[in-house]
C-alpha atoms as a PDB file:
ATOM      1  CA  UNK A   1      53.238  86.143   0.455  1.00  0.00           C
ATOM      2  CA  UNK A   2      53.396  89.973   1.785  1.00  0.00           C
ATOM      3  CA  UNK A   3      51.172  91.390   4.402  1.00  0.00           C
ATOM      4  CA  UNK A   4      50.485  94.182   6.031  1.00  0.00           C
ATOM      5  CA  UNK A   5      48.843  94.685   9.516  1.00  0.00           C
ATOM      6  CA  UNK A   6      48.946  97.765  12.199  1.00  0.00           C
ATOM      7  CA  UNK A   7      49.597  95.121  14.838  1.00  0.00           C
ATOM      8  CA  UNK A   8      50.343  91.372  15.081  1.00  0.00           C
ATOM      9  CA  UNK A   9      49.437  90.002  17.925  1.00  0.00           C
ATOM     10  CA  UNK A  10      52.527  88.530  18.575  1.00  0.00           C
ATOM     11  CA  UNK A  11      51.292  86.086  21.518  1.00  0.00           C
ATOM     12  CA  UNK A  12      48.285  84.365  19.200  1.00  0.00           C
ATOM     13  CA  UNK A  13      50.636  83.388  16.491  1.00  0.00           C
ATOM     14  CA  UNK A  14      53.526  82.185  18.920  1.00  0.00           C
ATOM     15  CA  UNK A  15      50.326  79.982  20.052  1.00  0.00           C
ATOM     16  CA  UNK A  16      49.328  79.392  16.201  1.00  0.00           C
ATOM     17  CA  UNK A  17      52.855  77.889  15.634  1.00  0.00           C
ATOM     18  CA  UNK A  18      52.909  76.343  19.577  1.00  0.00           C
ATOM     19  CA  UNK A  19      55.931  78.127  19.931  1.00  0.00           C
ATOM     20  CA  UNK A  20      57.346  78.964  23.697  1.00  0.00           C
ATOM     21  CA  UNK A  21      57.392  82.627  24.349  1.00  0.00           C
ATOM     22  CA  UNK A  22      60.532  83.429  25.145  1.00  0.00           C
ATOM     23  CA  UNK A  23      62.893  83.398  21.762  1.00  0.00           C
ATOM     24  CA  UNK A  24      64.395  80.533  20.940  1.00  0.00           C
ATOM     25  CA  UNK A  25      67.442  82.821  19.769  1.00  0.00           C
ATOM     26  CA  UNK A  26      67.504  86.555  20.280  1.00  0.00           C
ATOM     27  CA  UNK A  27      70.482  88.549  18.797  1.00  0.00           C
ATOM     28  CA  UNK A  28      71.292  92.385  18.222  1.00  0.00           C
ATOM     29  CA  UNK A  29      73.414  92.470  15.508  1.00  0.00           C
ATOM     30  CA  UNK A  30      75.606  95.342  14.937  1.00  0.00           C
ATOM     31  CA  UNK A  31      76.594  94.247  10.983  1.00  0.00           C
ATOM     32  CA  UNK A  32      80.520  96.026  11.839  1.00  0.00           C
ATOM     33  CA  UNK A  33      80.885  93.345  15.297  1.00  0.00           C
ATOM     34  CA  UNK A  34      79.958  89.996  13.304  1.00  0.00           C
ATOM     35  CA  UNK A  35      82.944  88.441  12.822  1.00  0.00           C
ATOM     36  CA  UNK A  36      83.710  87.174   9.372  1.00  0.00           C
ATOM     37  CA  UNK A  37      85.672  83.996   9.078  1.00  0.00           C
ATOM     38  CA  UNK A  38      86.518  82.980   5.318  1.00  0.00           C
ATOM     39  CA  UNK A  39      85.463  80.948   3.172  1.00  0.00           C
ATOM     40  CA  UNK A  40      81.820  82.842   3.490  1.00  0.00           C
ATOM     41  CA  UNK A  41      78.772  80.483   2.870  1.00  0.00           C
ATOM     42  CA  UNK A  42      77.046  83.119   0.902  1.00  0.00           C
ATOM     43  CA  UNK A  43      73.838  80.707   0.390  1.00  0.00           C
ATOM     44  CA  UNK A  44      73.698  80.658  -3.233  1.00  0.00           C
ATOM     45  CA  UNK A  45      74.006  83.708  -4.039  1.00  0.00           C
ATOM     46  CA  UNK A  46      77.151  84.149  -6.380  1.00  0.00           C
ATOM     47  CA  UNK A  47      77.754  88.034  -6.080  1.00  0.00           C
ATOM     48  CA  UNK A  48      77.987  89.606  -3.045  1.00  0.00           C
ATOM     49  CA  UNK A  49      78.677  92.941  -2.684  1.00  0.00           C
ATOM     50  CA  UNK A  50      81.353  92.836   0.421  1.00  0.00           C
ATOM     51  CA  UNK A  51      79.586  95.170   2.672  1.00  0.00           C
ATOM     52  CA  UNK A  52      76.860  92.521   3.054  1.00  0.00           C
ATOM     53  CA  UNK A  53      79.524  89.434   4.226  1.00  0.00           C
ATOM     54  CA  UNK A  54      78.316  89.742   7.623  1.00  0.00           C
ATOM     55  CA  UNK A  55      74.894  88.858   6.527  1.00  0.00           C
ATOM     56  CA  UNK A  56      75.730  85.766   5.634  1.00  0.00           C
ATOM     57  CA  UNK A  57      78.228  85.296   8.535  1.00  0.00           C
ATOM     58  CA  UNK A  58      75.080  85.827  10.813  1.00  0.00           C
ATOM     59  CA  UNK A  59      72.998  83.430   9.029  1.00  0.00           C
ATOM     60  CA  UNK A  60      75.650  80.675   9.637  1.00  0.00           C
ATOM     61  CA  UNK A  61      76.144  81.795  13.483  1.00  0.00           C
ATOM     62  CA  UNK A  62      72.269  81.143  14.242  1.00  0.00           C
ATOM     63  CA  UNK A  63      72.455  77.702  11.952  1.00  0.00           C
ATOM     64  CA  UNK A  64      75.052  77.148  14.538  1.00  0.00           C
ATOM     65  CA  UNK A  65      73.422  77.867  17.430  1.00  0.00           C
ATOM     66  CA  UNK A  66      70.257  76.340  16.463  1.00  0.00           C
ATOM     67  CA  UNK A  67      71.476  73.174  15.352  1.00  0.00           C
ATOM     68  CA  UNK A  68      69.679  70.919  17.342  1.00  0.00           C
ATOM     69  CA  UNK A  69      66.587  73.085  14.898  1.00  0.00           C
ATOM     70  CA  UNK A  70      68.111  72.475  11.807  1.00  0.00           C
ATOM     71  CA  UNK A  71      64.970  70.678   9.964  1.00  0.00           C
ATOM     72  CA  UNK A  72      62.389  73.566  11.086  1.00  0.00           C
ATOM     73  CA  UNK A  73      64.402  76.669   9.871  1.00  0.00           C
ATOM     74  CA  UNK A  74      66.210  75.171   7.231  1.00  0.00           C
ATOM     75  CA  UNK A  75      62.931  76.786   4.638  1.00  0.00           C
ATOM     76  CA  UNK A  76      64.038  80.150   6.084  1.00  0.00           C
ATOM     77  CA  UNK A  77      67.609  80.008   6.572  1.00  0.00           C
ATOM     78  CA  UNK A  78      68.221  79.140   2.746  1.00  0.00           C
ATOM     79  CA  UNK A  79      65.617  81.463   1.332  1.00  0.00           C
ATOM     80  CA  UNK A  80      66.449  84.568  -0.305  1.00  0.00           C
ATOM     81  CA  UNK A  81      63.267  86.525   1.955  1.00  0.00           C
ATOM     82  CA  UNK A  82      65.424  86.604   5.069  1.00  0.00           C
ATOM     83  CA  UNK A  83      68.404  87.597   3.023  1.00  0.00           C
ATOM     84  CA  UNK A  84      66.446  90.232   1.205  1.00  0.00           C
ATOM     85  CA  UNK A  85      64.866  91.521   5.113  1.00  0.00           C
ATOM     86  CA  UNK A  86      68.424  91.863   6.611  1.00  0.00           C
ATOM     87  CA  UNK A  87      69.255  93.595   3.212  1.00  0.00           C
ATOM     88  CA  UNK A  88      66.836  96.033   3.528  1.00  0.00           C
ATOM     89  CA  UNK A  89      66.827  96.524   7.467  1.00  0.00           C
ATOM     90  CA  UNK A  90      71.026  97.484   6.863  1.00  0.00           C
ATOM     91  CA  UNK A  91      70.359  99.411   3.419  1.00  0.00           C
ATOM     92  CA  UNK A  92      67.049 101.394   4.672  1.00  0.00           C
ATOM     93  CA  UNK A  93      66.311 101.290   7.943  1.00  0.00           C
ATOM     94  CA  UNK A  94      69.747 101.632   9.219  1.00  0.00           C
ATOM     95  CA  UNK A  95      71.266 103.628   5.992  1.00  0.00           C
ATOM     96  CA  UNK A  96      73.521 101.043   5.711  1.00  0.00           C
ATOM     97  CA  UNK A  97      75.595 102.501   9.438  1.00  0.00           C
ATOM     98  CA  UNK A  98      77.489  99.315  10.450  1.00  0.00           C
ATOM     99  CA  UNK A  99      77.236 100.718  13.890  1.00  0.00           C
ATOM    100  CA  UNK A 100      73.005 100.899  14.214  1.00  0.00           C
ATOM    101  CA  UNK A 101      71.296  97.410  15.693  1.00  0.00           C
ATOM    102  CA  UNK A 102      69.106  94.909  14.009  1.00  0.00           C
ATOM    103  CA  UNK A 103      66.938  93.071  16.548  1.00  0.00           C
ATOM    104  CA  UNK A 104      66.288  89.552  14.917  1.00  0.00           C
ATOM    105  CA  UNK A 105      64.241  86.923  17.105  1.00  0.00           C
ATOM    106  CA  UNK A 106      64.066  83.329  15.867  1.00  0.00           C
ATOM    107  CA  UNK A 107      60.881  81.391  17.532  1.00  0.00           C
ATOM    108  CA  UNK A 108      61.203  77.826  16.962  1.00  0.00           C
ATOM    109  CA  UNK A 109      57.563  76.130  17.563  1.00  0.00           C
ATOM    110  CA  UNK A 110      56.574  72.511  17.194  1.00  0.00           C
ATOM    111  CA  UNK A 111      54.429  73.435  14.235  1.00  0.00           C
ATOM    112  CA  UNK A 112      56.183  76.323  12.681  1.00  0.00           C
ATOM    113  CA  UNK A 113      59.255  79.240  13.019  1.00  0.00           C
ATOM    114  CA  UNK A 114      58.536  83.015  13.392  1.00  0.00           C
ATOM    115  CA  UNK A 115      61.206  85.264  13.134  1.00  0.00           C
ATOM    116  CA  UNK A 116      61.170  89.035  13.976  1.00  0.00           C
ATOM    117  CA  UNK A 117      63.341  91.654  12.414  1.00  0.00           C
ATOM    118  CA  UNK A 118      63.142  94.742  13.440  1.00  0.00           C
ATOM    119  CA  UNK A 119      65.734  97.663  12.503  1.00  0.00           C
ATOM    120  CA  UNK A 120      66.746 101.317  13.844  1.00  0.00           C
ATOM    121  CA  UNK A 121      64.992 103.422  11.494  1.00  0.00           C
ATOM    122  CA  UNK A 122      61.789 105.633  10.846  1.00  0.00           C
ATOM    123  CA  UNK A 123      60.051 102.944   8.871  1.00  0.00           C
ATOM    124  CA  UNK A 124      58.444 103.477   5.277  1.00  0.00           C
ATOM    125  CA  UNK A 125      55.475 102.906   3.921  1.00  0.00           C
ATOM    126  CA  UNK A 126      55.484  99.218   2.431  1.00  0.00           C
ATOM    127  CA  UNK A 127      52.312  99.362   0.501  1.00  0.00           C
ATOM    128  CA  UNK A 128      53.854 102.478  -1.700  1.00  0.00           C
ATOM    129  CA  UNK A 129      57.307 100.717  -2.395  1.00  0.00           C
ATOM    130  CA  UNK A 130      55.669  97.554  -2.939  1.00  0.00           C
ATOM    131  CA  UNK A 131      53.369  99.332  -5.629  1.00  0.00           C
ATOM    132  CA  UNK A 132      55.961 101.189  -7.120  1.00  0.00           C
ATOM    133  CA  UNK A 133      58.234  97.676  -7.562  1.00  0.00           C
ATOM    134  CA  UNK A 134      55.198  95.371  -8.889  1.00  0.00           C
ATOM    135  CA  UNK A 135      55.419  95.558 -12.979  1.00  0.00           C
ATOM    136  CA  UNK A 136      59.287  95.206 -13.087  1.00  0.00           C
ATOM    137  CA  UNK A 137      60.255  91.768 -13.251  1.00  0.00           C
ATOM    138  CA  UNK A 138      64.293  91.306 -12.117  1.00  0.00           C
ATOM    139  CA  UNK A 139      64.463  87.514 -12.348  1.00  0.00           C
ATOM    140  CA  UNK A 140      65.762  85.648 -10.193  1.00  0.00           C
ATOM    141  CA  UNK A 141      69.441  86.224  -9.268  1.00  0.00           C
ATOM    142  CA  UNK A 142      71.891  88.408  -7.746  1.00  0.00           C
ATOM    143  CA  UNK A 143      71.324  91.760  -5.623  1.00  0.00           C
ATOM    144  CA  UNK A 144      69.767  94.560  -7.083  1.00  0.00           C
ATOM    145  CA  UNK A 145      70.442  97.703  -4.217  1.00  0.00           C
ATOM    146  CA  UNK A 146      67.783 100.481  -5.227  1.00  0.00           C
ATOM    147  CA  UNK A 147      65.103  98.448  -7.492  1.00  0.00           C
ATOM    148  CA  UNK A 148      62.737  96.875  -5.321  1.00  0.00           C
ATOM    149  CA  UNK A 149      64.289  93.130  -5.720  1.00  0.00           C
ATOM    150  CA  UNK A 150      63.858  91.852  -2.346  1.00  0.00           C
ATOM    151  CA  UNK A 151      60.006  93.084  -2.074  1.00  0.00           C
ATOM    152  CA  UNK A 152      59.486  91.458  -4.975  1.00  0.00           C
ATOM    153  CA  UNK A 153      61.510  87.952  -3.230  1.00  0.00           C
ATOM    154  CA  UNK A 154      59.308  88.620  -0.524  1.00  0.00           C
ATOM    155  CA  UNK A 155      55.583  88.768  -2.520  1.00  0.00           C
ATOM    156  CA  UNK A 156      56.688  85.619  -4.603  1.00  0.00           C
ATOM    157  CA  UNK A 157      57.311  84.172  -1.292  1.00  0.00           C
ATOM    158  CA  UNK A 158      55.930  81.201  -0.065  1.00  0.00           C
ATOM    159  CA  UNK A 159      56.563  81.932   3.449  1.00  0.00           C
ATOM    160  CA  UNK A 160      54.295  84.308   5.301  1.00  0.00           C
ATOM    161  CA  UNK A 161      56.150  87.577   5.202  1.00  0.00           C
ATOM    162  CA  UNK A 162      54.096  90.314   7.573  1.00  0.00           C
ATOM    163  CA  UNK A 163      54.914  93.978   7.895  1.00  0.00           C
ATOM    164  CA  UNK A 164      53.640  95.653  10.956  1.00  0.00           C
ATOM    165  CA  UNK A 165      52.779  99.210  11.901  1.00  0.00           C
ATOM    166  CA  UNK A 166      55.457 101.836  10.163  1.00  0.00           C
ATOM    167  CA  UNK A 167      57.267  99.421   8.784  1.00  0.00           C
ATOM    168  CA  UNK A 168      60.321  98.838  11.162  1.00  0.00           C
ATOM    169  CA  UNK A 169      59.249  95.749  12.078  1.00  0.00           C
ATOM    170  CA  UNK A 170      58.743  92.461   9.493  1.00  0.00           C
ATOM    171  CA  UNK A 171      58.173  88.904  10.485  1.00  0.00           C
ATOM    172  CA  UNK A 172      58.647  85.758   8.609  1.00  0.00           C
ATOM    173  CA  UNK A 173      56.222  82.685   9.497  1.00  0.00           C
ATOM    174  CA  UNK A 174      56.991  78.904   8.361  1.00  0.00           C
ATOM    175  CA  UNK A 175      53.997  77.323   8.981  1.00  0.00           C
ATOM    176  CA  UNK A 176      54.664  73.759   9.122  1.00  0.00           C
ATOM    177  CA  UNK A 177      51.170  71.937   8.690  1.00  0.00           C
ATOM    178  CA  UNK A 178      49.888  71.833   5.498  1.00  0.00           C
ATOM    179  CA  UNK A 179      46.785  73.590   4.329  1.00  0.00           C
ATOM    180  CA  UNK A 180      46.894  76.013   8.098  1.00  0.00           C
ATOM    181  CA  UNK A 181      45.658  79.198   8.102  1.00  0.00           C
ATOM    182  CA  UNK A 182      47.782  81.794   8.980  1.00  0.00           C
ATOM    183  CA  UNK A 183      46.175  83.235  12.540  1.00  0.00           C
ATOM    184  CA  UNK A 184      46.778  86.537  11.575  1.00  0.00           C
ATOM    185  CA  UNK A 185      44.624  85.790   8.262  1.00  0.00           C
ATOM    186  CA  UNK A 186      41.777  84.165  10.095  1.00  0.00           C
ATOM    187  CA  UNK A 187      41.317  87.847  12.071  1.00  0.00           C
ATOM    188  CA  UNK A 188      41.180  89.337   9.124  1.00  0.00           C
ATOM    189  CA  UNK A 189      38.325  87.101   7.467  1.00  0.00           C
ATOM    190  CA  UNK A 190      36.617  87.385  11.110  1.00  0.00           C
ATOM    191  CA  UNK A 191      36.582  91.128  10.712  1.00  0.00           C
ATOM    192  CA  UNK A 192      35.216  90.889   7.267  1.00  0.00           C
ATOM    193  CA  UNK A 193      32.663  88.333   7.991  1.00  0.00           C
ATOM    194  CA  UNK A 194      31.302  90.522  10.825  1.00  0.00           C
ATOM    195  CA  UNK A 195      31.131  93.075   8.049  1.00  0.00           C
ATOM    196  CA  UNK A 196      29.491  91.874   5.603  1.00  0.00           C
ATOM    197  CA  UNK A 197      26.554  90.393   8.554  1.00  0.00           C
ATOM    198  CA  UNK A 198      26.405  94.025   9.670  1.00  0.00           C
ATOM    199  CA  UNK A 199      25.039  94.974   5.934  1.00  0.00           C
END
């Protein structure tokens, strides 16, 4: 599910998914320092394009790190959404420079994971690209640079998948309890309830 707010209040959902505030794992990732160690666990995917390996090799440095959360991010760790945010963070944000940072925070809470990815670029404007992207269907396989794939990953999506502001900055949200409401949701309704009393 995609979303799009001028701000998340970042505190509330940390709260929402009784998460500590500080990040459980906080990395800048410069793509051309990750060391890549063959074989690459490439998560599924059977063609990757080379200049993406240290994608993956990230992926299997936090699984490493967070080991002891291995059952709470496992939903995001294997899902093609944060592949398809790094993707695009590299490819757009960061015109695919090696050098520029990705800032990705992993939150582990006791009722769900938030992750923040933000890259080095201008931002874009989500709800145009998404738009443009939404008749084309590209199945289900592979990576498709240029097309729009990984928005369209990201709106099949069960995972909460929020774009804030100018676009820089995405979040991913595993909430674990079934049937929550996303906190960020629950504004919105508030907003339009007050609305709709006001008429």
């Amino acid at each position: 599910m995609l979303f799009a707010v001028e701000s998340l209040d970042l505190q509330e959902e940390l709260r929402a998914i009784e998460a500590p505030l500080e990040p459980t794992l906080r990395r800048i990732v410069i793509p051309a320092e990750i060391r890549i160690s063959h074989p690459i666990n490439t998560r599924g995917f059977y063609h990757v394009n080379p200049n993406y390996y240290w994608l993956f090799a990230f992926l299997s440095e936090v699984e490493s790190e967070l080991s002891e959360h291995r059952e709470r991010i496992y939903c995001i760790l294997n899902s093609n959404v944060i592949v398809a945010l790094l993707e695009n963070a590299f490819s757009w944000g960061n015109q695919r420079d090696p050098r520029r940072p990705i800032l990705v925070e992993f939150y582990v809470g006791r009722t769900g994971v938030l992750v923040r990815i933000q890259d080095d670029g201008p931002g874009f404007e989500y709800r145009h690209v998404v738009g443009k992207y939404h008749d084309q269907d590209f199945g289900d396989c592979g990576e498709f640079e240029n097309t729009g794939y990984g928005l369209r990953v990201m709106d099949r999506s069960s995972l909460n998948i929020i774009y804030e502001g100018k676009g820089d900055t995405v979040y991913i949200i595993d909430y674990f309890k079934e049937g929550a409401v996303p906190h960020f949701l629950l504004q919105e309704q508030q907003a339009l309830h007050k609305v709709g009393s006001a008429q």
